[in-house]
Protein backbone atom coordinates (compact mmCIF):
# COMPACT_ATOMS: atom_id res chain seq x y z
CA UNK A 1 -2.23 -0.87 -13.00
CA UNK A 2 -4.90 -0.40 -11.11
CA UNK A 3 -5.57 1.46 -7.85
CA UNK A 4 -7.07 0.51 -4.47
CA UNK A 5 -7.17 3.23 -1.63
CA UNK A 6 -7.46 1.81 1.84
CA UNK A 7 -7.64 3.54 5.01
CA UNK A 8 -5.32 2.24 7.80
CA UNK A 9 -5.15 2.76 11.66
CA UNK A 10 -2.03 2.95 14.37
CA UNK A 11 -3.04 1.75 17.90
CA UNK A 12 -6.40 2.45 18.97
CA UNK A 13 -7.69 5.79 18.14
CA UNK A 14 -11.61 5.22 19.27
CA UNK A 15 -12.78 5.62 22.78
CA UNK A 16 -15.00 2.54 22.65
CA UNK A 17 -15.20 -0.50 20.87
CA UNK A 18 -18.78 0.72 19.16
CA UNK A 19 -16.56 3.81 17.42
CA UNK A 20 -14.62 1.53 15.96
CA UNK A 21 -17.17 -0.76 14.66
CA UNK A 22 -19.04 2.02 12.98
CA UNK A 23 -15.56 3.12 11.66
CA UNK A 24 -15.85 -0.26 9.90
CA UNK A 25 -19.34 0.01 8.65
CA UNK A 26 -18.25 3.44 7.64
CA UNK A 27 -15.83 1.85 5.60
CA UNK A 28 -17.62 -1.11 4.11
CA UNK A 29 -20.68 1.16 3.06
CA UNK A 30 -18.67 3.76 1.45
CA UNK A 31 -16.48 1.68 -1.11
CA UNK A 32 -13.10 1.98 1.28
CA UNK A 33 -11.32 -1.10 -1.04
CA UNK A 34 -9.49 -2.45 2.83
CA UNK A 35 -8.87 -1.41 6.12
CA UNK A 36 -5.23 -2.02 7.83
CA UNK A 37 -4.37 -2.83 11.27
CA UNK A 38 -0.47 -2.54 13.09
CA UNK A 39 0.60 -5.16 14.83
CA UNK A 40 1.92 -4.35 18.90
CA UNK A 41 1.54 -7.23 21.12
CA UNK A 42 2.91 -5.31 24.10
CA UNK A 43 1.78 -1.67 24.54
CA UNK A 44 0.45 0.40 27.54
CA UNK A 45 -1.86 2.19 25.05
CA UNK A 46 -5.01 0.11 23.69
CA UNK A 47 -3.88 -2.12 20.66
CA UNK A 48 -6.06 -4.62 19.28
CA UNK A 49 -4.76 -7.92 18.57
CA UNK A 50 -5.09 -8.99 14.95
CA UNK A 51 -5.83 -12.23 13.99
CA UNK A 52 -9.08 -12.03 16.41
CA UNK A 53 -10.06 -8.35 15.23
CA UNK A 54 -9.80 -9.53 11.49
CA UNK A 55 -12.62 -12.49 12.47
CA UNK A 56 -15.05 -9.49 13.81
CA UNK A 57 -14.35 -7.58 10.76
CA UNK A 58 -14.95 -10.60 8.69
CA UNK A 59 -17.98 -11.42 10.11
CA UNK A 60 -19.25 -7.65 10.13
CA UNK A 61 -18.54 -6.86 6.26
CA UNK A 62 -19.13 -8.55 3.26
CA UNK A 63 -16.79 -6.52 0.82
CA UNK A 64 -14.56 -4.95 2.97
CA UNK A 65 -10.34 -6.84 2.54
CA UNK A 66 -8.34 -6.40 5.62
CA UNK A 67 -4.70 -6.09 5.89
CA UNK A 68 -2.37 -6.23 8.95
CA UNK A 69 0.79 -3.54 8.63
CA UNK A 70 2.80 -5.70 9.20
CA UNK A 71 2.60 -9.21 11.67
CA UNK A 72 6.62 -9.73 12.86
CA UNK A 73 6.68 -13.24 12.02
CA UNK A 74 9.25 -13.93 14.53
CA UNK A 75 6.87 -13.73 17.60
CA UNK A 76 4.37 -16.30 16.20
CA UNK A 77 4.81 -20.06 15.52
CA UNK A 78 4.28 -20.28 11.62
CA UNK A 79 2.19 -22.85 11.48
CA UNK A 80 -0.52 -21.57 13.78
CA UNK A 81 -0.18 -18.27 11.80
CA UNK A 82 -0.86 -19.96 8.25
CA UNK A 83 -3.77 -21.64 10.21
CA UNK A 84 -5.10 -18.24 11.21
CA UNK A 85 -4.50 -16.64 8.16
CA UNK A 86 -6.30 -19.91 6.02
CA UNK A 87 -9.28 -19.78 8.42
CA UNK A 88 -9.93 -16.42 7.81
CA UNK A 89 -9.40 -15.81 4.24
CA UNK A 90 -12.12 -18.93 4.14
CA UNK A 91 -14.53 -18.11 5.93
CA UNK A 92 -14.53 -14.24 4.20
CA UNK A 93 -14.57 -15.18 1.12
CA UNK A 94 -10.99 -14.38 0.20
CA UNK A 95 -10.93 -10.60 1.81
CA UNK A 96 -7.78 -11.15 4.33
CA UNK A 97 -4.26 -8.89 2.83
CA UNK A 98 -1.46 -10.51 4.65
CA UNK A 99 1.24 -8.69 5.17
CA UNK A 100 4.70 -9.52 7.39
CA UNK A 101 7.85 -8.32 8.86
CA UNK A 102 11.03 -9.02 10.73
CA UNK A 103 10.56 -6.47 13.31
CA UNK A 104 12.84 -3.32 14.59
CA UNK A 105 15.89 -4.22 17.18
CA UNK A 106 14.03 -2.05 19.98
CA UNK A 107 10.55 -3.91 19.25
CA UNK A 108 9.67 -4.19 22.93
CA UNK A 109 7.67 -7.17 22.18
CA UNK A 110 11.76 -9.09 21.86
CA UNK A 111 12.82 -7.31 25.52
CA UNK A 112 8.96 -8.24 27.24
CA UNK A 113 9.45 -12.27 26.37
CA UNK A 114 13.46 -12.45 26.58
CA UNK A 115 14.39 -13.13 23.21
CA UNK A 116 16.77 -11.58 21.44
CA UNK A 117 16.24 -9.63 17.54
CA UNK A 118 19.39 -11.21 16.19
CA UNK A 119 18.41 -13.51 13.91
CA UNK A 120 14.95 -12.80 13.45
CA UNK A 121 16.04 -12.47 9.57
CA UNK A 122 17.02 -16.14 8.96
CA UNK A 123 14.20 -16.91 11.31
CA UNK A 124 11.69 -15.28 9.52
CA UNK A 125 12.65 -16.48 6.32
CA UNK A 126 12.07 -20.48 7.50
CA UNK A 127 8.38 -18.84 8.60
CA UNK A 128 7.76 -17.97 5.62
CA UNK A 129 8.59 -20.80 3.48
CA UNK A 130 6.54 -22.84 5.72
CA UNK A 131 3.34 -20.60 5.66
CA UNK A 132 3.63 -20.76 1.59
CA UNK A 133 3.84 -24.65 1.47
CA UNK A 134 1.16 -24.99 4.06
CA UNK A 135 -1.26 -22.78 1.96
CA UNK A 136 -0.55 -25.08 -0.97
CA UNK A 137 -2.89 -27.50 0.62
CA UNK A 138 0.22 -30.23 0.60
CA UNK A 139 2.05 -32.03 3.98
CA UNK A 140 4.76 -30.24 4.93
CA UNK A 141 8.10 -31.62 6.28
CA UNK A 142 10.59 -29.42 7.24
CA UNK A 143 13.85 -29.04 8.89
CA UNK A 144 15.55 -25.83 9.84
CA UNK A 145 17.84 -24.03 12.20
CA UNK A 146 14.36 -22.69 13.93
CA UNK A 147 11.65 -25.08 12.78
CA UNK A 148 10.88 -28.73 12.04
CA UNK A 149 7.69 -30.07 11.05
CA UNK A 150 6.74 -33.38 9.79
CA UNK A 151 4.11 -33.80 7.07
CA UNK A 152 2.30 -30.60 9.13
CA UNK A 153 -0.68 -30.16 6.41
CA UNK A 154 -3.86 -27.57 7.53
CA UNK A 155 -6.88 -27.61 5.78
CA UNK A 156 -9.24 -25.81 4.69
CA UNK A 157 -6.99 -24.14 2.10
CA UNK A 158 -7.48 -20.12 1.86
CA UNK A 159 -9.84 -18.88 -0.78
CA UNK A 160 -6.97 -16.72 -2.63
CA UNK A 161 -4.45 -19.39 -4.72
CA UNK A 162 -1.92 -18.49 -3.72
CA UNK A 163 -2.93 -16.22 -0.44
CA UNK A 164 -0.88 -13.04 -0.88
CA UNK A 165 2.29 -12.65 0.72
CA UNK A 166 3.37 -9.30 1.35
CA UNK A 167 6.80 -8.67 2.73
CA UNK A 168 7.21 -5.02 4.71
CA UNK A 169 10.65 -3.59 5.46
CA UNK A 170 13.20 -1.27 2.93
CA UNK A 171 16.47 -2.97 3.75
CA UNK A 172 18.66 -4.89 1.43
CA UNK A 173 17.30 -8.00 3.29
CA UNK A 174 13.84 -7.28 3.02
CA UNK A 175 14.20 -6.14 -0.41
CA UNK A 176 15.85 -10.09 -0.99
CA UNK A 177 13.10 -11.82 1.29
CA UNK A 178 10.64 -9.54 -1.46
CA UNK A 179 12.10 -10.49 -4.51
CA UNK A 180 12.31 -14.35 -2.88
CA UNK A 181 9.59 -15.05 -1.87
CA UNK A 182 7.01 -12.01 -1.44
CA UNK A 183 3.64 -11.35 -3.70
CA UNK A 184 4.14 -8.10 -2.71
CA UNK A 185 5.06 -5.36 -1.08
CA UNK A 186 3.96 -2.37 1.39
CA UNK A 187 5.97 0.23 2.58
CA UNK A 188 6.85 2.28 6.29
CA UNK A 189 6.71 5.64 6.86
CA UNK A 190 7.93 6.15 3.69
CA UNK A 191 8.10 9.66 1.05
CA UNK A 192 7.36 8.84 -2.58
CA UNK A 193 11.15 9.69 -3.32
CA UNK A 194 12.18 7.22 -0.78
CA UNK A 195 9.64 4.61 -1.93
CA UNK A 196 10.75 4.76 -5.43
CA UNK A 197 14.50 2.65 -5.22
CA UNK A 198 12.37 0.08 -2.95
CA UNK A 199 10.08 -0.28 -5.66
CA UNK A 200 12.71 -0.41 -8.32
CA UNK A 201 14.61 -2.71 -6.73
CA UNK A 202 12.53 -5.29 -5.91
CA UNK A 203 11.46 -5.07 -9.34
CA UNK A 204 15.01 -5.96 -10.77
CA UNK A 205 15.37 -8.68 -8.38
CA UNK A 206 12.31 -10.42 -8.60
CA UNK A 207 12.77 -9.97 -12.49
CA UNK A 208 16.24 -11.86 -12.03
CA UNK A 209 14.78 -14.66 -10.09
CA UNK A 210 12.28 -15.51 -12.47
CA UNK A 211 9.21 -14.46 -10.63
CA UNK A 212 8.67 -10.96 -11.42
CA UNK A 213 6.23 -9.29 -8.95
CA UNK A 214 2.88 -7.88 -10.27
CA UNK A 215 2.74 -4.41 -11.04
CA UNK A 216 -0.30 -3.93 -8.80
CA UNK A 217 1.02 -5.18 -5.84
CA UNK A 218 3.33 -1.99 -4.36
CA UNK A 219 1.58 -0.60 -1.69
CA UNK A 220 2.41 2.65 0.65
CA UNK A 221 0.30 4.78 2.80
CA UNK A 222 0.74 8.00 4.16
CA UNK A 223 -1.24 10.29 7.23
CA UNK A 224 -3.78 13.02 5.67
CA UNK A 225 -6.27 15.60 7.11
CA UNK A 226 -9.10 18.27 5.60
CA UNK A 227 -8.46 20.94 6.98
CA UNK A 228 -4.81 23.02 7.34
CA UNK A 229 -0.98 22.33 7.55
CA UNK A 230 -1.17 24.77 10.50
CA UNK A 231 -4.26 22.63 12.55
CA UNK A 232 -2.29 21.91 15.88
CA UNK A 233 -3.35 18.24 15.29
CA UNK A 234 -1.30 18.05 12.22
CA UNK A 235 1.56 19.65 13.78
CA UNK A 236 1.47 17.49 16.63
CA UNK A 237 1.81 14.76 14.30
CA UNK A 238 4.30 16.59 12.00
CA UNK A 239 6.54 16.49 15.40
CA UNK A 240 6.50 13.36 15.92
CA UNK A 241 7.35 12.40 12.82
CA UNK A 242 10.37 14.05 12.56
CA UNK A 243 11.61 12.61 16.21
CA UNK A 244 11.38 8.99 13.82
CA UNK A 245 15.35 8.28 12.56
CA UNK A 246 15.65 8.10 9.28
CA UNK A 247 12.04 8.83 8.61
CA UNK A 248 10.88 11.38 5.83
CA UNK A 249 10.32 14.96 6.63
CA UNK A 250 6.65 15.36 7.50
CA UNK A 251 5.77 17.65 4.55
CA UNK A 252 6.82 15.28 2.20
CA UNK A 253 4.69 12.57 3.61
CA UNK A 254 1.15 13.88 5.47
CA UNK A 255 -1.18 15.07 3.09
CA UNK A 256 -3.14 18.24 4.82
CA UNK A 257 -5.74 20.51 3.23
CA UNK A 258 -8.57 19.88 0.51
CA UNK A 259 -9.17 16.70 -1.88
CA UNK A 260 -6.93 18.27 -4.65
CA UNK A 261 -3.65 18.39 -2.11
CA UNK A 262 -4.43 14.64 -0.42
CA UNK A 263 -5.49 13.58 -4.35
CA UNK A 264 -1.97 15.05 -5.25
CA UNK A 265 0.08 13.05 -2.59
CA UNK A 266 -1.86 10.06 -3.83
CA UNK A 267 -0.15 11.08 -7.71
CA UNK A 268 3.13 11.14 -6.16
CA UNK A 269 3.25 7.63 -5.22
CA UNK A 270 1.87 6.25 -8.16
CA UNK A 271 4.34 7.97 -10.33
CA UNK A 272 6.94 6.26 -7.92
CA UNK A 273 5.51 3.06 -8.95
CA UNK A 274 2.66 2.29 -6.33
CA UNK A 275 -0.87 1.20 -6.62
CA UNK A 276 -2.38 0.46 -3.25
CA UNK A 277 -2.82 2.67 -0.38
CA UNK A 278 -3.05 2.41 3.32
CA UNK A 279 -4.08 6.58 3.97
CA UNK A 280 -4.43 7.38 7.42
CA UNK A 281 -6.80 10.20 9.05
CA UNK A 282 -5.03 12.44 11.11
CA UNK A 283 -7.65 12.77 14.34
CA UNK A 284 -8.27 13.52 17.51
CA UNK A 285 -11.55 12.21 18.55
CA UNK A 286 -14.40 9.50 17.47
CA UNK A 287 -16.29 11.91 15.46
CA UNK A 288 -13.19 13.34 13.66
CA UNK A 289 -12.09 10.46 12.57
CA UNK A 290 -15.55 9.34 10.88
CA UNK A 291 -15.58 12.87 9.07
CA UNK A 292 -11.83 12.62 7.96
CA UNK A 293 -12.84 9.20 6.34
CA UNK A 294 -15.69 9.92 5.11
CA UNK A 295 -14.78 12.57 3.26
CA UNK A 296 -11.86 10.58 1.95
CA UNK A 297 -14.30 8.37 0.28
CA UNK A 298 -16.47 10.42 -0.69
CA UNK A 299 -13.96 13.67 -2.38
CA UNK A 300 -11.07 11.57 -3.09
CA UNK A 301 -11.34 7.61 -3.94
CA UNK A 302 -13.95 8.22 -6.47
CA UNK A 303 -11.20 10.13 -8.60
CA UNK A 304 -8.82 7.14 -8.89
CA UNK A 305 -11.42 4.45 -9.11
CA UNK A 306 -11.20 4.88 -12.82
CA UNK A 307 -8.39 3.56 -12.57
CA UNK A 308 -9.82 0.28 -11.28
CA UNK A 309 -11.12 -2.63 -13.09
CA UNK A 310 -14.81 -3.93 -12.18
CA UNK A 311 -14.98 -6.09 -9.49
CA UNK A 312 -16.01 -9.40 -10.28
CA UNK A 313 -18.85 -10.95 -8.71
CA UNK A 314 -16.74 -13.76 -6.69
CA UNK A 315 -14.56 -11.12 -5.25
């Protein structure tokens, strides 16, 4: 197994486009293995869009993967989705960390275009059938219940054969769609005890349907600061976890205080059977945020990265 600690954003935290760049170069410079964007199409509060933020960061880094967490597949046509997805892992080299979802019932990306979240299940299983064949490289004719193509066929072909497919989610269904179809898997807000039956699961499953899932490819992330439980940032966001149904209580899931306690939270998923992280900073301004990382790369990465092989000279 080996271990890849990424650092991972929700909305827009920087006051300016140029934060958020040198966030980026931060991150390249420093060894971060990937940085992870959430999808929100509709939001009062800045959210980037993906597909075009990825071809900035692609252009801006030469090492650097990037990973979305997670694209709702429902909301996008899947063929112009596998196109965006192929382009990009191309042109960087093979540095793009796809990742996809079916969405929560109150997404208020369904109530903003007047469709309804039943379904999006089925639906996003035909999606992703379709984006697998079309990163084969071969035509693709298909009829479903919610897409037909006939001999669709994109080209160029991503870099990564085959281009990971993550699947996010913890239900019985997503668990299925995992052990279906998925290279992977990255969990929600998420403890390690309530990561480890996902994990497990999918395991058994994919086991029984012949394509066992790589041990390297279980991913979670969780929200960590330097500093103290009691900083009135960290309790801000301890509140607001625990508003989240069904999410896990907040001491079981940020990480706050020095390099041993965030290392230690780190431990805890691995021993539930994870090996790639999307860690958060817990921050409150431009400047914060750049400290929080950089001391996350520079007090705890290098402790696991041991635990990684070399990277070879295509990657």
């Amino acid at each position: 197994m080996s271990i890849g600690i990424g650092l991972g954003l929700a909305g827009f935290p920087f006051s300016t486009p140029k934060a958020f760049l040198n966030w980026i170069d931060l991150c390249e410079e420093r060894g971060v293995d990937s940085v992870w964007l959430s999808e929100r199409i509709v939001s009062r509060q800045p959210q980037l869009e993906l597909m075009t933020t990825f071809g900035v960061i692609a252009g801006r880094t030469d090492r650097l993967k990037f990973g979305m967490n997670a694209i709702v597949v429902s909301l996008r046509d899947p063929l112009i989705l596998a196109k965006e997805c192929a382009s990009l892992d191309y042109l960087s080299g093979g540095r793009l960390l796809p990742v996809f979802g079916v969405g929560g019932d109150t997404n208020p990306e369904f109530r903003a275009t007047n469709r309804s979240p039943k379904g999006r299940g089925a639906q996003s299983d035909e999606a992703l059938d379709i984006m697998a064949a079309l990163w084969a490289g071969e035509p693709v004719t298909y009829a479903g219940k919610y897409y037909q193509y006939d001999q669709a066929v994109i080209s160029p072909k991503p870099v990564q054969a085959p281009l990971p497919l993550w699947i996010g989610g913890s239900s019985e269904a997503a668990i299925r769609r995992t052990a279906r179809v998925g290279t992977g898997w990255l969990a929600g807000l998420q403890s390690p005890e309530q990561v480890r039956p996902v994990v497990a699961a999918i395991r058994s499953q994919s086991a029984a349907n012949g394509r066992p899932l790589d041990d390297d490819h279980y991913g979670a992330g969780f929200a960590f600061r330097f500093g103290s439980w009691d900083d009135p940032v960290v309790q801000r966001q301890a509140a607001g976890l625990a508003r989240i149904p069904d999410g896990p209580e907040p001491s079981t899931y940020i990480a706050a205080g020095n390099a041993d306690a965030i290392s230690a939270r780190v431990q805890e998923y691995i021993d539930a059977g994870v090996s790639k992280f999307v860690l958060r900073p817990i921050a409150e301004s431009d400047d914060d945020i750049l400290d929080q990382s950089r001391r996350l790369a520079e007090e705890v990465i290098p402790r696991f990265s041991r635990l990684r092989p070399a990277v070879s000279a295509a990657q």
